[in-house]
PDB file of N, CA and C in Angstrom:
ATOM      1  N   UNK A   1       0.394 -25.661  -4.339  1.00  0.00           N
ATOM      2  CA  UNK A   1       0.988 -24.364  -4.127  1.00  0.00           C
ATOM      3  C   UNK A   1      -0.114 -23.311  -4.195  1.00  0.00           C
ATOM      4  N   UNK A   2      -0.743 -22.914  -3.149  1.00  0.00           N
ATOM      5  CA  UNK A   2      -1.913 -22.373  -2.703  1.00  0.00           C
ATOM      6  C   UNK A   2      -1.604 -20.731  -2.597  1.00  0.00           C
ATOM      7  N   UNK A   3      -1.742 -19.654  -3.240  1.00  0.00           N
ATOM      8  CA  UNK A   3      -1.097 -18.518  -3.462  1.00  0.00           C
ATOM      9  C   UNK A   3      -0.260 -18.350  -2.983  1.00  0.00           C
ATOM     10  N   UNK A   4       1.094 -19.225  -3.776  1.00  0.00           N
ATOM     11  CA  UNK A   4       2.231 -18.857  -4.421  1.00  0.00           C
ATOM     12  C   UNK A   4       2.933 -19.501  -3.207  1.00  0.00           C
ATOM     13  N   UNK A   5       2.188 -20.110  -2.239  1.00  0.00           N
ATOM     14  CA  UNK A   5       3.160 -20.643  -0.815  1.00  0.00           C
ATOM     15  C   UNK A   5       3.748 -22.172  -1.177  1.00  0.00           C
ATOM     16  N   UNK A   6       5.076 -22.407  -1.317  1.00  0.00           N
ATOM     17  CA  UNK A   6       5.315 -23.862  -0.964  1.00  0.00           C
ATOM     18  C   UNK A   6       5.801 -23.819  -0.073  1.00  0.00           C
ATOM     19  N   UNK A   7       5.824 -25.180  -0.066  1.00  0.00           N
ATOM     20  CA  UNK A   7       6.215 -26.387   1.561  1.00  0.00           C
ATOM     21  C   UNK A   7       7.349 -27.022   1.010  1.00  0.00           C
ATOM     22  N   UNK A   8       8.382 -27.029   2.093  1.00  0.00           N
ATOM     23  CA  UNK A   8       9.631 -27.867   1.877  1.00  0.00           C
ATOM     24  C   UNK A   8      10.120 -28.765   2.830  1.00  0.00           C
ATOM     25  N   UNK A   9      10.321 -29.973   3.008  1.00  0.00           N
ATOM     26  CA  UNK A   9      10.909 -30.585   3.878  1.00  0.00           C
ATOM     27  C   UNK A   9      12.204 -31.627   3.783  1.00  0.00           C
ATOM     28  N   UNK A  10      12.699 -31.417   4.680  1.00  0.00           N
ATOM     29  CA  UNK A  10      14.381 -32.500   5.387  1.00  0.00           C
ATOM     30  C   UNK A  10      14.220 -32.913   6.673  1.00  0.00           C
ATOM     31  N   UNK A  11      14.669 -34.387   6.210  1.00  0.00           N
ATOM     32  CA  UNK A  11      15.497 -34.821   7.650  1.00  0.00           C
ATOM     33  C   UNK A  11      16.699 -34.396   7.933  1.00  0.00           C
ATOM     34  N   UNK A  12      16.286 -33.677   9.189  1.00  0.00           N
ATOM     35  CA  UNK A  12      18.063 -33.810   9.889  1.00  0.00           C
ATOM     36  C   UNK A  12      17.968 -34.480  11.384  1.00  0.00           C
ATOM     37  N   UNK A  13      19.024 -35.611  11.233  1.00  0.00           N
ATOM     38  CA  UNK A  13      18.647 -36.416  12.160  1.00  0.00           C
ATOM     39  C   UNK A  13      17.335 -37.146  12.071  1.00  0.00           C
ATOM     40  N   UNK A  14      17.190 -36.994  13.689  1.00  0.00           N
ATOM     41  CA  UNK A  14      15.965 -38.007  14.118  1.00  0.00           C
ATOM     42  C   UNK A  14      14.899 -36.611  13.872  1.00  0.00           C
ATOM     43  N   UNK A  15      15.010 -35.532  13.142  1.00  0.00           N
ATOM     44  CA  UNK A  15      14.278 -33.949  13.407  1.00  0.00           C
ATOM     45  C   UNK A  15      13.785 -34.167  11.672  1.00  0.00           C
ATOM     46  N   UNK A  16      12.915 -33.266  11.636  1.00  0.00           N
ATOM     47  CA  UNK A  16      12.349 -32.961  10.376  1.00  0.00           C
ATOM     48  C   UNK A  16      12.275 -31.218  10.197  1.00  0.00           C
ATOM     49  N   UNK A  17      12.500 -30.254   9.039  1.00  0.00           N
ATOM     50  CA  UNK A  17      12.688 -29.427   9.143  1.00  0.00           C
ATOM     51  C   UNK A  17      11.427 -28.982   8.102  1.00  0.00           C
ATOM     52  N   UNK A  18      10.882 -28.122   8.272  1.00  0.00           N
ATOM     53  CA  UNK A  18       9.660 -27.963   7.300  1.00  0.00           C
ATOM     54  C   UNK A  18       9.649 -26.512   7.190  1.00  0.00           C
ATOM     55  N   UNK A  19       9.679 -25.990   5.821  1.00  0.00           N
ATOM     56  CA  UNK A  19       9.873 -24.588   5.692  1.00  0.00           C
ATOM     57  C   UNK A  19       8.684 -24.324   4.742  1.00  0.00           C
ATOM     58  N   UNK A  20       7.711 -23.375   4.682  1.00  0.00           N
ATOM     59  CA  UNK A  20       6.619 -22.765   4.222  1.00  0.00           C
ATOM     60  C   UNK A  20       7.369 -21.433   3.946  1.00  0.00           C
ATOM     61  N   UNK A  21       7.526 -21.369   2.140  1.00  0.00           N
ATOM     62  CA  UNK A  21       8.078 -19.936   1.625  1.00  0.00           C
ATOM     63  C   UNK A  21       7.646 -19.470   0.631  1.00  0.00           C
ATOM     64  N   UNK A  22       7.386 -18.269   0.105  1.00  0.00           N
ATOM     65  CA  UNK A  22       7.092 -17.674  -1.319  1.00  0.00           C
ATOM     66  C   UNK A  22       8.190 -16.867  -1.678  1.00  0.00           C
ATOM     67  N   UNK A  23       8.206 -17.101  -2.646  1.00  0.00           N
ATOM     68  CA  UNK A  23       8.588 -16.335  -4.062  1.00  0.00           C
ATOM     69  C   UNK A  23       8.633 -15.003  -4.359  1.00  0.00           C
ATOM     70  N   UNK A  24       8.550 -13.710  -4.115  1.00  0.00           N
ATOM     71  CA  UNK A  24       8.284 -12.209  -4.338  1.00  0.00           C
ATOM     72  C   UNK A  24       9.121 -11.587  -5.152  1.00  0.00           C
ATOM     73  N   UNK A  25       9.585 -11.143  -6.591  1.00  0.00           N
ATOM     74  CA  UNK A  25      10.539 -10.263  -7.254  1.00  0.00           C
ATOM     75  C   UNK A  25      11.924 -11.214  -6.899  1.00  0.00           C
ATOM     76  N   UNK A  26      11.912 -12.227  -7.094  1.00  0.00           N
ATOM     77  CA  UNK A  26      13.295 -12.709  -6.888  1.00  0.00           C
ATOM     78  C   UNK A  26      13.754 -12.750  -4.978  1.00  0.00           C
ATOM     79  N   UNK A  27      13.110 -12.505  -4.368  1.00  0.00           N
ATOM     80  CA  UNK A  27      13.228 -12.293  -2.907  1.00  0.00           C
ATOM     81  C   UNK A  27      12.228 -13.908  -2.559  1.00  0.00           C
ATOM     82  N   UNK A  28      13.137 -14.758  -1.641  1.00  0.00           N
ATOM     83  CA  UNK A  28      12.306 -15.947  -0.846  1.00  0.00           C
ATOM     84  C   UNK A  28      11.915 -15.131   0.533  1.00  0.00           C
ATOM     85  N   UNK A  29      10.729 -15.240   0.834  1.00  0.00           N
ATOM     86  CA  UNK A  29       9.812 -14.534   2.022  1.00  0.00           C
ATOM     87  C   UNK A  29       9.504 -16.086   3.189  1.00  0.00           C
ATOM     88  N   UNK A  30      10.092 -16.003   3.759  1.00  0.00           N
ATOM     89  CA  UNK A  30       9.897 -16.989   5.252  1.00  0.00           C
ATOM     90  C   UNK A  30       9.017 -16.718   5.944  1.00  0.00           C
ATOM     91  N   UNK A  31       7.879 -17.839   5.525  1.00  0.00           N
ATOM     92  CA  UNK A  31       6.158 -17.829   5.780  1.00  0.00           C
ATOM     93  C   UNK A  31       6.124 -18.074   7.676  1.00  0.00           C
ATOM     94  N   UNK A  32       6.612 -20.016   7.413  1.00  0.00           N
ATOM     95  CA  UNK A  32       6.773 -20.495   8.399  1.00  0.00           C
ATOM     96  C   UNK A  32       8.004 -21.371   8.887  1.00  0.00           C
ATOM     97  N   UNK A  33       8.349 -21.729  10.101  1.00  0.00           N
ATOM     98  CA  UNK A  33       9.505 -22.899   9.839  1.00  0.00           C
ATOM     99  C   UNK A  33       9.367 -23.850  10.878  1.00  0.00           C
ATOM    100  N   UNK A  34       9.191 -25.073  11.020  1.00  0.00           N
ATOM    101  CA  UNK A  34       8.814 -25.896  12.000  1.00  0.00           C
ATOM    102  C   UNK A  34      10.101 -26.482  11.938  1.00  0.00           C
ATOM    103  N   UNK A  35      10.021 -27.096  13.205  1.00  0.00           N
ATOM    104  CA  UNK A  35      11.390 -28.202  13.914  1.00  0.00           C
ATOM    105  C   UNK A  35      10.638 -29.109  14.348  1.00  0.00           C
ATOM    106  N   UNK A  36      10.332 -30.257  13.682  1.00  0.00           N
ATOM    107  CA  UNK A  36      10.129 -31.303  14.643  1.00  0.00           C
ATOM    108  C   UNK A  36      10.322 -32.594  14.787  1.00  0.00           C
ATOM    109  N   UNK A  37      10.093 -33.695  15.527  1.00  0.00           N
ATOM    110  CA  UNK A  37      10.068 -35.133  15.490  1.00  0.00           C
ATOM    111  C   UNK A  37       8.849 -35.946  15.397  1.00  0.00           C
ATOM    112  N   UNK A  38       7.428 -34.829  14.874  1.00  0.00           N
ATOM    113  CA  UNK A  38       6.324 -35.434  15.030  1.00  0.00           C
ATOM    114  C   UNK A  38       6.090 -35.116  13.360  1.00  0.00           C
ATOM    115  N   UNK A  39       6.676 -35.449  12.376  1.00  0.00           N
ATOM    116  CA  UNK A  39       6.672 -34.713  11.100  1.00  0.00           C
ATOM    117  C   UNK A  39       5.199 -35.539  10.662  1.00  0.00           C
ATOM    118  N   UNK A  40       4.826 -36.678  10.574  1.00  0.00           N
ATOM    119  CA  UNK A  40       3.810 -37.628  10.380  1.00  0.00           C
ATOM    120  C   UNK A  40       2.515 -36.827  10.653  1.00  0.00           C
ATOM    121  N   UNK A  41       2.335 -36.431  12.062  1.00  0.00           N
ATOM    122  CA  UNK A  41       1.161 -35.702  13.019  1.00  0.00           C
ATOM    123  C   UNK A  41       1.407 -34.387  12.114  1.00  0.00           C
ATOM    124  N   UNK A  42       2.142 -33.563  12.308  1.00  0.00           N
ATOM    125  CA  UNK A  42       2.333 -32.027  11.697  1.00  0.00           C
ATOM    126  C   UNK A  42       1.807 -31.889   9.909  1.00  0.00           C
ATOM    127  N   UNK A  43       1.617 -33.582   9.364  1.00  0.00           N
ATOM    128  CA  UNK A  43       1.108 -33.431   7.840  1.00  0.00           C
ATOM    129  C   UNK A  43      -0.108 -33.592   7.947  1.00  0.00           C
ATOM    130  N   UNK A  44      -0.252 -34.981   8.352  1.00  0.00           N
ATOM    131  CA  UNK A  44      -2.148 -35.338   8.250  1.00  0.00           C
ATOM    132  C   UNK A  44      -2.833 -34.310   8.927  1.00  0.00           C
ATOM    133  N   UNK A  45      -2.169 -33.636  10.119  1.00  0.00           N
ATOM    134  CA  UNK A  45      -3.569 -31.961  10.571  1.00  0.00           C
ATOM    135  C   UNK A  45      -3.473 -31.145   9.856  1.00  0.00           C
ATOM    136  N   UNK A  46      -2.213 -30.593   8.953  1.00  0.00           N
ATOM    137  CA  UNK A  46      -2.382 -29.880   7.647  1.00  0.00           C
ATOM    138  C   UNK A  46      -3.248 -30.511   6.623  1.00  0.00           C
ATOM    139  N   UNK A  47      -3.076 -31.461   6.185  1.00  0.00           N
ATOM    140  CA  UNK A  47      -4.018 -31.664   5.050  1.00  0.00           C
ATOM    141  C   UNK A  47      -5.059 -32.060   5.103  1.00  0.00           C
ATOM    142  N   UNK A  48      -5.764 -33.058   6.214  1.00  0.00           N
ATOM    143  CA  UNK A  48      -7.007 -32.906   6.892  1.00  0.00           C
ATOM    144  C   UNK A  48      -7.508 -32.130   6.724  1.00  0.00           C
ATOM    145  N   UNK A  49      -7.219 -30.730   7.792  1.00  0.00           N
ATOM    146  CA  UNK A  49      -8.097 -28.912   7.458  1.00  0.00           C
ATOM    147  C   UNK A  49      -7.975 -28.572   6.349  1.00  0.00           C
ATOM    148  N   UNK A  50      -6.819 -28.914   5.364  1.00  0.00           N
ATOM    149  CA  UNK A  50      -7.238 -28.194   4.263  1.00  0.00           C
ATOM    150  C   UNK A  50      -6.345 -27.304   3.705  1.00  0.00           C
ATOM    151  N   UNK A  51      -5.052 -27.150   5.137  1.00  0.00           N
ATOM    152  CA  UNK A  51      -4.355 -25.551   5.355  1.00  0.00           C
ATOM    153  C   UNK A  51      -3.284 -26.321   4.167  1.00  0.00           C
ATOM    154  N   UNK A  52      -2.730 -27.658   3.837  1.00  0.00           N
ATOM    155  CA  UNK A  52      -1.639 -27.866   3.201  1.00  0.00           C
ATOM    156  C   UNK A  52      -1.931 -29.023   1.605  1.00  0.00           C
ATOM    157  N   UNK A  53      -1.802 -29.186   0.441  1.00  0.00           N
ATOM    158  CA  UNK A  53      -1.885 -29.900  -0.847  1.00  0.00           C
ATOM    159  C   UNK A  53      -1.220 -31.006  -0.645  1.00  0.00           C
ATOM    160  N   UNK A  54      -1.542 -31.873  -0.666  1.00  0.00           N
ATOM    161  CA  UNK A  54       0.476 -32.797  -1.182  1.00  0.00           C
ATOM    162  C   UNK A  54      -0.151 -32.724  -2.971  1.00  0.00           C
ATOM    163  N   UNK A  55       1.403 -32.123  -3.557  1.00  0.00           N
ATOM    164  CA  UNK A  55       1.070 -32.181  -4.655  1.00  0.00           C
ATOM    165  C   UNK A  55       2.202 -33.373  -5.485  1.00  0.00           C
ATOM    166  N   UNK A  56       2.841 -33.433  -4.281  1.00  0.00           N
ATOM    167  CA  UNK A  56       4.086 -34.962  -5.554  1.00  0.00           C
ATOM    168  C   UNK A  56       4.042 -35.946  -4.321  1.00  0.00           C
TER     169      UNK A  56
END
């Protein structure tokens, strides 16, 4: 959790839903939100560069 941003993800369906949000005064702030079926590809180029942790 890289200033204050987490990462969340679900399957729905054959889809993966990936939400990047922070925290502010009790307010959730919607960083990013991906839709996809390539959820595998969309982790290893995040954490490769660097841009994403796996922390569990």
């Amino acid at each position: 959790m890289e200033h204050g941003t987490v990462v969340a993800m679900k399957k729905v369906n054959a889809k993966s839903v990936i939400l990047a949000y922070k925290m502010e005064a009790g307010v959730v702030k919607v960083i990013t939100l991906y839709y996809t079926t390539k959820l595998d590809r969309l982790l290893k180029t995040k954490t490769v560069r660097g841009a994403w942790k796996r922390v569990k």
